[in-house]
Protein backbone atom coordinates (compact mmCIF):
# COMPACT_ATOMS: atom_id res chain seq x y z
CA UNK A 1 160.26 363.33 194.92
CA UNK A 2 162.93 361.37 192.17
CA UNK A 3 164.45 358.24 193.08
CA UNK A 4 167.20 359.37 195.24
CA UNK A 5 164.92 360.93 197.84
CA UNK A 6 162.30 358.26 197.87
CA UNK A 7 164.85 355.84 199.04
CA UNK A 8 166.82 358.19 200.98
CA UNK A 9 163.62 358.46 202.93
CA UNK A 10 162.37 354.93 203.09
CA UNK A 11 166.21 354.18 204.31
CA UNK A 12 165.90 356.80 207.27
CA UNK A 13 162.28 355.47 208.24
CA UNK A 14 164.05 352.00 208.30
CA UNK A 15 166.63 352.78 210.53
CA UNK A 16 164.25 355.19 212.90
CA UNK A 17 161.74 352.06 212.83
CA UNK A 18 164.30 349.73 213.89
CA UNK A 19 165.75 352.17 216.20
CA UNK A 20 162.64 352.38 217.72
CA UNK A 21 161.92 348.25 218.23
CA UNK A 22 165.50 347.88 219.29
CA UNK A 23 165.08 350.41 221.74
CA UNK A 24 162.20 349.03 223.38
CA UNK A 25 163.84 345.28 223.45
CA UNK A 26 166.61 346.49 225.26
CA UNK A 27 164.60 348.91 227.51
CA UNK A 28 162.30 345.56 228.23
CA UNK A 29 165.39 343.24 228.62
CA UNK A 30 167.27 345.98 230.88
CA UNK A 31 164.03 345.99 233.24
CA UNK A 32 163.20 342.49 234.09
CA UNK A 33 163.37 341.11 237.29
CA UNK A 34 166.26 337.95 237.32
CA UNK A 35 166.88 336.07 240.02
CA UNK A 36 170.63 333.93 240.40
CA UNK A 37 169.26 330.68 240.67
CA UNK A 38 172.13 328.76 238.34
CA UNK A 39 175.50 329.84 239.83
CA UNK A 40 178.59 327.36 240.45
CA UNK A 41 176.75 325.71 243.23
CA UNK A 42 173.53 325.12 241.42
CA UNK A 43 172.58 321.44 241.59
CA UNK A 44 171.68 320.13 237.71
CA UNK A 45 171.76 316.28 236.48
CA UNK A 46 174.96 314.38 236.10
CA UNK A 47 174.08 313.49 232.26
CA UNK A 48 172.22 316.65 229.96
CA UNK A 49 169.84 313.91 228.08
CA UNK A 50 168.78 316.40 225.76
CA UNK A 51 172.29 318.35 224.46
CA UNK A 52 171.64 321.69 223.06
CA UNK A 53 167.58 321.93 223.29
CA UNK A 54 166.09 323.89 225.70
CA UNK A 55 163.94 323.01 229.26
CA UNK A 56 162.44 326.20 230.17
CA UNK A 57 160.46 325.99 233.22
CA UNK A 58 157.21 328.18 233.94
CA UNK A 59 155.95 328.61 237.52
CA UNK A 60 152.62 330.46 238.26
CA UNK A 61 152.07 331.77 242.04
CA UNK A 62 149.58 333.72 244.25
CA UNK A 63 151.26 336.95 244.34
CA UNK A 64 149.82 340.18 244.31
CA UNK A 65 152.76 342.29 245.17
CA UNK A 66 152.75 344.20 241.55
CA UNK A 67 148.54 344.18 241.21
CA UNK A 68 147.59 347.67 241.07
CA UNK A 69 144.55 348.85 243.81
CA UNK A 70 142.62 348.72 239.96
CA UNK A 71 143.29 345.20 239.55
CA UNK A 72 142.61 344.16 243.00
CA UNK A 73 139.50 345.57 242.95
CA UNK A 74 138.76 344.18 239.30
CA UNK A 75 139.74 340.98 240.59
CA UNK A 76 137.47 341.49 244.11
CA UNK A 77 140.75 340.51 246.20
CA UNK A 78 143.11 341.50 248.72
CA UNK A 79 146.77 342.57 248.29
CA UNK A 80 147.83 340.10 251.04
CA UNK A 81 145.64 337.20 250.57
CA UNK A 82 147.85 335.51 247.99
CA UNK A 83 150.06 332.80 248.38
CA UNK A 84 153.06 331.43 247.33
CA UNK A 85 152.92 328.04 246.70
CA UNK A 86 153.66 327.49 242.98
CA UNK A 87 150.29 326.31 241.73
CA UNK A 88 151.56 326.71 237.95
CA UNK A 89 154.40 324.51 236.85
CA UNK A 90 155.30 323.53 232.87
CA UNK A 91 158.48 322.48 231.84
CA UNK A 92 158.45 323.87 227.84
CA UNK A 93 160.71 321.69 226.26
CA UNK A 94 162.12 323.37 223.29
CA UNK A 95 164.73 321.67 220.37
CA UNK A 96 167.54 323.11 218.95
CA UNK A 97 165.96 323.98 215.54
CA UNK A 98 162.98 325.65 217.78
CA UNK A 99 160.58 324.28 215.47
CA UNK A 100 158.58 322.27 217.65
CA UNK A 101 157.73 323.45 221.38
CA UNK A 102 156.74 320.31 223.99
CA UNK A 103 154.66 321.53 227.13
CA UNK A 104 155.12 319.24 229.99
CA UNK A 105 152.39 319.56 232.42
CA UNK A 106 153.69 318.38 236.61
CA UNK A 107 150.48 318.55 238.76
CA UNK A 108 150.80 320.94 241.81
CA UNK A 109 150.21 317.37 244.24
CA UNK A 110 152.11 315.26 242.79
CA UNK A 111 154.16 313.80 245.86
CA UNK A 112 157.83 314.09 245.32
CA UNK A 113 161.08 314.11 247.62
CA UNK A 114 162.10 317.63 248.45
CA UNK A 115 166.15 317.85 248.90
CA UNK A 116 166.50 319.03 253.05
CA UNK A 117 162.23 318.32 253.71
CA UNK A 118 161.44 314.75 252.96
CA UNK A 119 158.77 313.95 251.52
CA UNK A 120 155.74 316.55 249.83
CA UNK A 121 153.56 318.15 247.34
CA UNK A 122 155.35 319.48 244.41
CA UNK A 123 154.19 323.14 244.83
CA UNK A 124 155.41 323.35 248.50
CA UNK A 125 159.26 323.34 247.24
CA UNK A 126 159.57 326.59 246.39
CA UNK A 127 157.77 328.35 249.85
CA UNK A 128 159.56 325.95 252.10
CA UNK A 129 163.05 327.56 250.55
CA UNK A 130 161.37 330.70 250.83
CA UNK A 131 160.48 330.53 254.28
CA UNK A 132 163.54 329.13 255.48
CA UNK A 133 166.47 331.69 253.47
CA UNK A 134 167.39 335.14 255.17
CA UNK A 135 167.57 338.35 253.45
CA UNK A 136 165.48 340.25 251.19
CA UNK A 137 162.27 339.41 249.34
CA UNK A 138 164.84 338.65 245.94
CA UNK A 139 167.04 336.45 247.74
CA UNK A 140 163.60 334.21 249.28
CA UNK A 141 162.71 334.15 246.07
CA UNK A 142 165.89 333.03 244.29
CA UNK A 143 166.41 330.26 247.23
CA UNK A 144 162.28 329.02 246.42
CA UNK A 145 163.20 329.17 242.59
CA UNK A 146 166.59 327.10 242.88
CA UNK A 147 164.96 324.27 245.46
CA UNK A 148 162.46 323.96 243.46
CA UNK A 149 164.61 323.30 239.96
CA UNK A 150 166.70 320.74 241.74
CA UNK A 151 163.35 318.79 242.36
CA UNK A 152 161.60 319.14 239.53
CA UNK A 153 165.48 317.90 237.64
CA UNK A 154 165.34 315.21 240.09
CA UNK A 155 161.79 314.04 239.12
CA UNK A 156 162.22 314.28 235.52
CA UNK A 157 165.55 313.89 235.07
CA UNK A 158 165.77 316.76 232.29
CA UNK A 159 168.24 319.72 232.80
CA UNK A 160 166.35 322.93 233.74
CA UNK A 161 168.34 325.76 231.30
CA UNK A 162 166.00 328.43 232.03
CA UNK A 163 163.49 329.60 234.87
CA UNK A 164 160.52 332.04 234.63
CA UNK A 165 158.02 333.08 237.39
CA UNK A 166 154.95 334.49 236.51
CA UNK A 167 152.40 336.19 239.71
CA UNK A 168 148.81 336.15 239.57
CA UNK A 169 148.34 339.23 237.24
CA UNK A 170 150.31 337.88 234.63
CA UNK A 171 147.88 335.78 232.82
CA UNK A 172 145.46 338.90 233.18
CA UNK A 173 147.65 341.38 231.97
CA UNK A 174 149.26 339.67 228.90
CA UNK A 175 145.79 338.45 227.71
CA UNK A 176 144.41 342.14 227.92
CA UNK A 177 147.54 343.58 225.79
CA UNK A 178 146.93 340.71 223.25
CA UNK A 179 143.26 341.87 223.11
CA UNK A 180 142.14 338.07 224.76
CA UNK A 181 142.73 334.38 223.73
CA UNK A 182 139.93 332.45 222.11
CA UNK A 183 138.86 329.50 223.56
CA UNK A 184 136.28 326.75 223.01
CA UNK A 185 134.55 325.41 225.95
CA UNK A 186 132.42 321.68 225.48
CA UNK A 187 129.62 323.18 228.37
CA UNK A 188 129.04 326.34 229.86
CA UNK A 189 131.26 326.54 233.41
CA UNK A 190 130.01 328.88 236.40
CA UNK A 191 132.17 328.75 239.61
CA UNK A 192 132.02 330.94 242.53
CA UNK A 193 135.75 330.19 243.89
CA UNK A 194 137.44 331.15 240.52
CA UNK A 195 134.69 333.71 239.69
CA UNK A 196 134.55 331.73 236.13
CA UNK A 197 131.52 332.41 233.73
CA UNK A 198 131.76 331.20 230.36
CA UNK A 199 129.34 329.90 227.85
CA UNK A 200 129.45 326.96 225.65
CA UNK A 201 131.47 327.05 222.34
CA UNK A 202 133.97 329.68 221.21
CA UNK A 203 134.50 332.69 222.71
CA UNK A 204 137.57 335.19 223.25
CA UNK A 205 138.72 335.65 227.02
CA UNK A 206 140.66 338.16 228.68
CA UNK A 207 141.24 339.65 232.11
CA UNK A 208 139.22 338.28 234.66
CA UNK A 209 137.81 335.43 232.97
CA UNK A 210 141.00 334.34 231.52
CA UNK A 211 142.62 334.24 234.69
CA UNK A 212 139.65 332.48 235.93
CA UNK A 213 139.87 329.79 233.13
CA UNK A 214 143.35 328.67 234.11
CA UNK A 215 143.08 328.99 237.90
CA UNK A 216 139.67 327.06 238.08
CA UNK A 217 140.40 323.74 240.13
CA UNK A 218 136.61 323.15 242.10
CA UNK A 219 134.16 321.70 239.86
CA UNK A 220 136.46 319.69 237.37
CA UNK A 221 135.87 316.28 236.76
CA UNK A 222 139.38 315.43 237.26
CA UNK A 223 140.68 318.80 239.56
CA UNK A 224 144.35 319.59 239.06
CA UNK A 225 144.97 317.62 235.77
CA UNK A 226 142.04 319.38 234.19
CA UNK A 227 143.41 322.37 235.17
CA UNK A 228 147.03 321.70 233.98
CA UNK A 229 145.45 320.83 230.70
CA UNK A 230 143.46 324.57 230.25
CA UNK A 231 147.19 326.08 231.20
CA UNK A 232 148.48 324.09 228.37
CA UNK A 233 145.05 325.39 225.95
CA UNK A 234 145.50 328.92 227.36
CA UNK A 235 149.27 329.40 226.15
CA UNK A 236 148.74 327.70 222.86
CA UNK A 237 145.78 329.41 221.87
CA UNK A 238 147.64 333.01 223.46
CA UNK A 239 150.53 331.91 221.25
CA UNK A 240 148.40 331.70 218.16
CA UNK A 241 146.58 335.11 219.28
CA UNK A 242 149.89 336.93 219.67
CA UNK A 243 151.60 335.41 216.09
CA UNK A 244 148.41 336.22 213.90
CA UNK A 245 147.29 339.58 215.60
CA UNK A 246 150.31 341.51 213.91
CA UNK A 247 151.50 341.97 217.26
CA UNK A 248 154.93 341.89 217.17
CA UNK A 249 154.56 344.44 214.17
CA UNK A 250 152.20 347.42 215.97
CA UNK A 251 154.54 349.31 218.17
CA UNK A 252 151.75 350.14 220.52
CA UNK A 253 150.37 346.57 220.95
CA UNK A 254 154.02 345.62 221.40
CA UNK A 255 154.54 347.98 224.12
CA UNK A 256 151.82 347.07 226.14
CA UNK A 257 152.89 343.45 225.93
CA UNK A 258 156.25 343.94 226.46
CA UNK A 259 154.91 346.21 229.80
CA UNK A 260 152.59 343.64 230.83
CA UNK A 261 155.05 341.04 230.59
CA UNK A 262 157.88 342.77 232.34
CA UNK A 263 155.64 343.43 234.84
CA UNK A 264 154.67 340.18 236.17
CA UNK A 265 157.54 337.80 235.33
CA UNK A 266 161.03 337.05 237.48
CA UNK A 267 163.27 335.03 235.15
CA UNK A 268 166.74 333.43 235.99
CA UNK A 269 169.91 335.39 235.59
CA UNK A 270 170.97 334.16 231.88
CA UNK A 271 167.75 333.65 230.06
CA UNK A 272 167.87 336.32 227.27
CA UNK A 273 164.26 336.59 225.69
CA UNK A 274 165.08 338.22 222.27
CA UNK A 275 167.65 335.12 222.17
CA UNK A 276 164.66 332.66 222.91
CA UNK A 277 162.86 334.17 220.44
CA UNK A 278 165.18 333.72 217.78
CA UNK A 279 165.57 330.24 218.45
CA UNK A 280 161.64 330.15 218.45
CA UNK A 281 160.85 332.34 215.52
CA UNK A 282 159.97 328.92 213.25
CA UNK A 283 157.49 328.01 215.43
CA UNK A 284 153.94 327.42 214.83
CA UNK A 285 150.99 326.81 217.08
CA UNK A 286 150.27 323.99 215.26
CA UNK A 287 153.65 322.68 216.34
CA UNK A 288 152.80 322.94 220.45
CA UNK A 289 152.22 319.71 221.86
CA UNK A 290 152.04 318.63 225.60
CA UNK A 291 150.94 316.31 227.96
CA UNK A 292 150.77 315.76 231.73
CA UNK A 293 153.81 313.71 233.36
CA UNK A 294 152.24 310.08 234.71
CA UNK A 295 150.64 309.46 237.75
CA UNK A 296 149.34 306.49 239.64
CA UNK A 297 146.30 308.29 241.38
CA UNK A 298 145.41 309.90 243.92
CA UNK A 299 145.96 308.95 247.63
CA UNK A 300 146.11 310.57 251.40
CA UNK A 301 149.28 311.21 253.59
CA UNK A 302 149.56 310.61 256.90
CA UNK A 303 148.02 314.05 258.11
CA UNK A 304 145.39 313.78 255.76
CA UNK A 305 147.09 315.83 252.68
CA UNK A 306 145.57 314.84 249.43
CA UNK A 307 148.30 314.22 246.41
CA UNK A 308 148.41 312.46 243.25
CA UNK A 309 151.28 310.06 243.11
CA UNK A 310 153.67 309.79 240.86
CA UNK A 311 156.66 307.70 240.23
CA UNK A 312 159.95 308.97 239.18
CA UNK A 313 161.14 306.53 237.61
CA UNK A 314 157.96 306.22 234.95
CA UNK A 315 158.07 309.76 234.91
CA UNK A 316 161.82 309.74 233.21
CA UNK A 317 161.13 306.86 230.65
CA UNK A 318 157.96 309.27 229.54
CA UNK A 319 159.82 312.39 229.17
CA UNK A 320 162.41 310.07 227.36
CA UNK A 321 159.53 309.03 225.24
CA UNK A 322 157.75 312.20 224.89
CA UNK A 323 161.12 314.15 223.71
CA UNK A 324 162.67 311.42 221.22
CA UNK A 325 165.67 309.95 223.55
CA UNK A 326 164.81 306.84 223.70
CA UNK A 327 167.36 304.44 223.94
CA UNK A 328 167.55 302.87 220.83
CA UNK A 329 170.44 300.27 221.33
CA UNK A 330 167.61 298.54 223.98
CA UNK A 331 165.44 296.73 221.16
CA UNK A 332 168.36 294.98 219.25
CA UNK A 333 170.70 294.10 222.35
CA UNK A 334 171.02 289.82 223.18
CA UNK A 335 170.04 289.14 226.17
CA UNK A 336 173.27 287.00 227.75
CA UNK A 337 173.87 284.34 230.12
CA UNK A 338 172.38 284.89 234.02
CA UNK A 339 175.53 284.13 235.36
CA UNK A 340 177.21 287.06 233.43
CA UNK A 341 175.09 289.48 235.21
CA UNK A 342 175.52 291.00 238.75
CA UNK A 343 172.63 292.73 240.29
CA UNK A 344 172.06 295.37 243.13
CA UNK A 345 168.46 295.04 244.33
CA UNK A 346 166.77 298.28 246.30
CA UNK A 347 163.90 297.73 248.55
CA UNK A 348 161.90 301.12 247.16
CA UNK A 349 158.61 299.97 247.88
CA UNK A 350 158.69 299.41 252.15
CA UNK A 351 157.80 295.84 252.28
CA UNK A 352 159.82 294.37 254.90
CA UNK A 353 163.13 292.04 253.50
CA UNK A 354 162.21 292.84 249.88
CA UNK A 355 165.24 293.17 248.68
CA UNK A 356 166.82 289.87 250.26
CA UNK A 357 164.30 287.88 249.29
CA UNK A 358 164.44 289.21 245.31
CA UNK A 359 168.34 288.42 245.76
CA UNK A 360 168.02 285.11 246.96
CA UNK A 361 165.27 284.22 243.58
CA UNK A 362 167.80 285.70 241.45
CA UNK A 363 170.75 284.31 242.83
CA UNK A 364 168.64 281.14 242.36
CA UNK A 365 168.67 281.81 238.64
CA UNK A 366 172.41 282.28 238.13
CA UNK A 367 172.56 285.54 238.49
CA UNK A 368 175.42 287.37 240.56
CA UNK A 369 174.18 289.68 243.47
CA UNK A 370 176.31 293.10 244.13
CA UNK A 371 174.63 294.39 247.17
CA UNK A 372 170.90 294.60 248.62
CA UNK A 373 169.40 297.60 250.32
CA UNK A 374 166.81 300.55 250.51
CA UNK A 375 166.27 302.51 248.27
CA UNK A 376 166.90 306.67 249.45
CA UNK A 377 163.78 307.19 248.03
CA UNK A 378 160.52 304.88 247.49
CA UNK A 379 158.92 304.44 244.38
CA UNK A 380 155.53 303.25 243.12
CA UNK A 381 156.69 301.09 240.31
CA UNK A 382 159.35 298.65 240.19
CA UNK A 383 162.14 299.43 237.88
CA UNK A 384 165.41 297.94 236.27
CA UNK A 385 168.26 300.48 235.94
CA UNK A 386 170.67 300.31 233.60
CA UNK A 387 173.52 302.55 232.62
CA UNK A 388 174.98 302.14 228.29
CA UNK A 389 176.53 298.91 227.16
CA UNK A 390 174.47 297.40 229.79
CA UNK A 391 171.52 296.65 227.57
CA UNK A 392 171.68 293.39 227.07
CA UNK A 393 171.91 292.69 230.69
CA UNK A 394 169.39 294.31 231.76
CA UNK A 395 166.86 292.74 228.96
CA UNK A 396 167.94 289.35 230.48
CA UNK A 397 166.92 290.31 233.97
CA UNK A 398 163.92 291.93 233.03
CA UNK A 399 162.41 288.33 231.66
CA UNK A 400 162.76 287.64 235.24
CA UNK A 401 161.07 290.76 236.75
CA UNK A 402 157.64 290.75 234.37
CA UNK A 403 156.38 294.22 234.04
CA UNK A 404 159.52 296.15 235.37
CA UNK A 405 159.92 299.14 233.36
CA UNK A 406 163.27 299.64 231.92
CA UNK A 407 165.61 302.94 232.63
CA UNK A 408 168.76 303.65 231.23
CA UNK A 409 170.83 306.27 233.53
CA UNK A 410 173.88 307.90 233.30
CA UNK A 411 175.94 305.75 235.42
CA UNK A 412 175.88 302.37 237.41
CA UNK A 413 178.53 299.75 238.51
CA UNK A 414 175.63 296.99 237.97
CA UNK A 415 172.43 296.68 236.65
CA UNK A 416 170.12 297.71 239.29
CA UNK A 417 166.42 296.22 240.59
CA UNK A 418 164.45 299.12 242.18
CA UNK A 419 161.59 297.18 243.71
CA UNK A 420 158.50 299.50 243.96
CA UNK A 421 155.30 299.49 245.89
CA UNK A 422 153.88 297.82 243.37
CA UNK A 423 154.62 294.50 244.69
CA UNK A 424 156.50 293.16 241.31
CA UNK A 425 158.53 290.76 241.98
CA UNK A 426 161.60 288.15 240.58
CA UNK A 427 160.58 284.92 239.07
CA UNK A 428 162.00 281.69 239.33
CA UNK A 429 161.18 281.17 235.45
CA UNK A 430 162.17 283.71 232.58
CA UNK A 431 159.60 285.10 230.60
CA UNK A 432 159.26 286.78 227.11
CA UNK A 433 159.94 290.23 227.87
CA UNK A 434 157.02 292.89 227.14
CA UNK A 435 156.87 295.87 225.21
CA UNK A 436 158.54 298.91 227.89
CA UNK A 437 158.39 302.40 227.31
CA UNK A 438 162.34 302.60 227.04
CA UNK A 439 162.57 299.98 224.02
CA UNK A 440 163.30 301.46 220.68
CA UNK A 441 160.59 299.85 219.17
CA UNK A 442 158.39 302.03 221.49
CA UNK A 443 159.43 304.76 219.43
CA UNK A 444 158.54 308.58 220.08
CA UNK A 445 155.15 310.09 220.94
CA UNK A 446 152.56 310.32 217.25
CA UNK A 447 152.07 313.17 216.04
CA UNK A 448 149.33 314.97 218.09
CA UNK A 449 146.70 317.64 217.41
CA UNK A 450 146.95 320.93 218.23
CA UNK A 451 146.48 321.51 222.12
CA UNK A 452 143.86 324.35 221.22
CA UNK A 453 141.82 322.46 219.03
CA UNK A 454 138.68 321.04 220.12
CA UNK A 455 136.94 321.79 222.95
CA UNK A 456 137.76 322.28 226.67
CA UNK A 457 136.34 321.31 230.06
């Protein structure tokens, strides 16, 4: 064959072969399930803290709607014994340049307010919507997916661009069409609940036993939070499997990935994966970090719930922290006169004339009071709020509040004392103030390890 021919033929295998892989993105695109979760009366944050990167959130749930009678029985379950509380949640926080991909962790207790139910468990956001909206099984779950954004935005105080839902089988079915995820346990694990059997040290999962490793909750020293942290190991290390496998480049691996992924996922009405992966295509596992949001232990509610609590307010300066917008006008602002600041003081933390009583210390001090009253929602930890070109203020009051963490928001008429359950309280005496996690000498989180080296518990 001369010249001509050779590339004449290489040119028409190119086009076939792209042909081919653009086919299958669109066919895969075309057939997802979306739900309309971010229309014009979506609720999002007043201030986008993050510009043009990218919070998409991952929920996992019990459903077994798409498990075929194979799986079930694989899986020794029912059809109708799953549920849907959303025992998975990760917000993936991903930067413009998509180099670097942050997995932030929010434990399935953790005791938030729920916009319309009070107070409750994080996971139970999403079925009370469900429960409560009309209509077909799409519109329950679009009204369980939105309800649960607008908490999850009110706890972190990120902007949710994205949403994907992944049911029970998904973890099984993507690690079978990657051919399993290697993992590295520190001890052998056997549970009964999860149906979990693993040995110690390295060992490639898939199936069963990887949906086992990142449902397991009985057994861990530390219950949910280990948990979240094998969801975090399990995508990594499935990451790394998928980007060094040749994947992406085998047109029959591909299309049982693409099949397995389609599905078991629901994703929100404007999320366009081949877009995502574009922005992501720099990425590295190496360059997957992630950590679990704070949380101030566990306790009991009234009708004997267990949670983990957690405080917003701590949880906003660490995602500040953890994504690199901190506020770094806080460190070099003067503090100023008492007298040129005025106050509000929230009671946030249920002790009986907190707020007053702050005032009247502060007052005391020189410093102008704006209003006292409770706060809409309590909070563990006391904290100043302050919105920009307040800095200096609220540096000043914060020598007066010792160990008040500092949070700048998006917009305040004064400086504003959140008292907490933590019993922190005004001083009559100024102090040096201490190292917070909003100062800009706190800087941003060091550079971790990977999240799938090492061993796992």
């Amino acid at each position: 064959m001369g010249t001509q021919g050779l590339a004449a033929s290489l040119s028409v295998l190119l086009v076939v072969t792209f042909g081919v892989y653009w086919w299958k993105y669109h066919t895969f695109n075309v057939g997802l399930h979306r739900l309309v979760i971010f229309g014009a009366s979506a609720s999002k944050p007043s201030h986008d803290i993050d510009g043009k990167d990218q919070n998409l959130l991952i929920v996992g749930n019990d459903d077994r709607s798409t498990a075929s009678d194979a799986e079930l029985k694989e899986l020794s379950t029912a059809r109708d014994g799953g549920s849907l509380n959303t025992d998975t949640m990760m917000v993936v926080h991903i930067p413009a340049n998509g180099v670097k991909a942050t997995l932030i962790s929010l434990p399935r207790d953790s005791y938030v307010a729920i916009k319309g139910y009070g107070m409750g468990k994080l996971n139970s956001a999403y079925p009370d919507a469900y429960t409560a909206a009309g209509g077909s099984a799409t519109a329950k779950r679009t009204a369980g997916a939105a309800l649960l954004v607008d908490t999850i935005q009110k706890l972190t105080g990120l902007t949710v661009d994205s949403f994907v839902q992944v049911d029970l089988l998904g973890f099984y079915r993507i690690s079978k069409a990657i051919d399993g995820v290697r993992v590295n346990m520190c001890a052998a694990v056997q549970e009964s609940n999860s149906g979990i059997n693993l040995h110690k040290g390295v060992q490639t999962i898939q199936g069963k036993q990887a949906l086992a490793f990142v449902r397991q909750r009985y057994d861990l020293p530390n219950g949910d939070l280990d948990r979240v942290q094998r969801q975090r190991y399990f995508l990594t290390a499935a990451f790394r499997a998928l980007v060094s496998a040749g994947t992406l480049l085998n047109p029959i691996k591909l299309q049982h990935l693409l099949t397995a992924v389609q599905s078991s996922i629901s994703i929100d009405e404007r999320l366009n994966p081949t877009d995502l992966a574009a922005q992501m295509q720099n990425l590295s596992a190496d360059n997957i970090v992630g950590q679990t949001i704070p949380t101030d232990g566990f306790g009991t509610t009234d009708d004997g719930q267990s949670i983990v609590k957690v405080s917003p307010a701590e949880v906003k300066t660490f995602i500040n922290r953890l994504i690199g917008t901190v506020d770094s006008k806080l460190g070099s602002a003067p503090t100023v006169a008492p007298s040129l600041v005025t106050v509000d003081v929230k009671n946030a933390g249920g002790a009986d004339g907190a707020a007053t009583q702050n005032a009247d210390v502060l007052r005391q001090q020189g410093f102008m009071i704006g209003s006292t009253q409770t706060a809409a929602s309590p909070s563990t930890s006391t904290v100043i709020q302050y919105a920009e070109g307040m800095q200096g203020q609220a540096k000043t009051l914060a020598a007066y509040v010792p160990g008040a963490t500092l949070q700048k928001v998006s917009a305040l008429a004064h400086v504003t004392l959140v008292l907490g359950a933590d019993q922190l309280s005004a001083k009559a005496k100024a102090t040096p103030p201490t190292q917070t996690a909003s100062s800009s000498s706190a800087g941003s989180a060091p550079k971790a390890k990977p999240i799938d080296s090492g061993c796992i518990n």
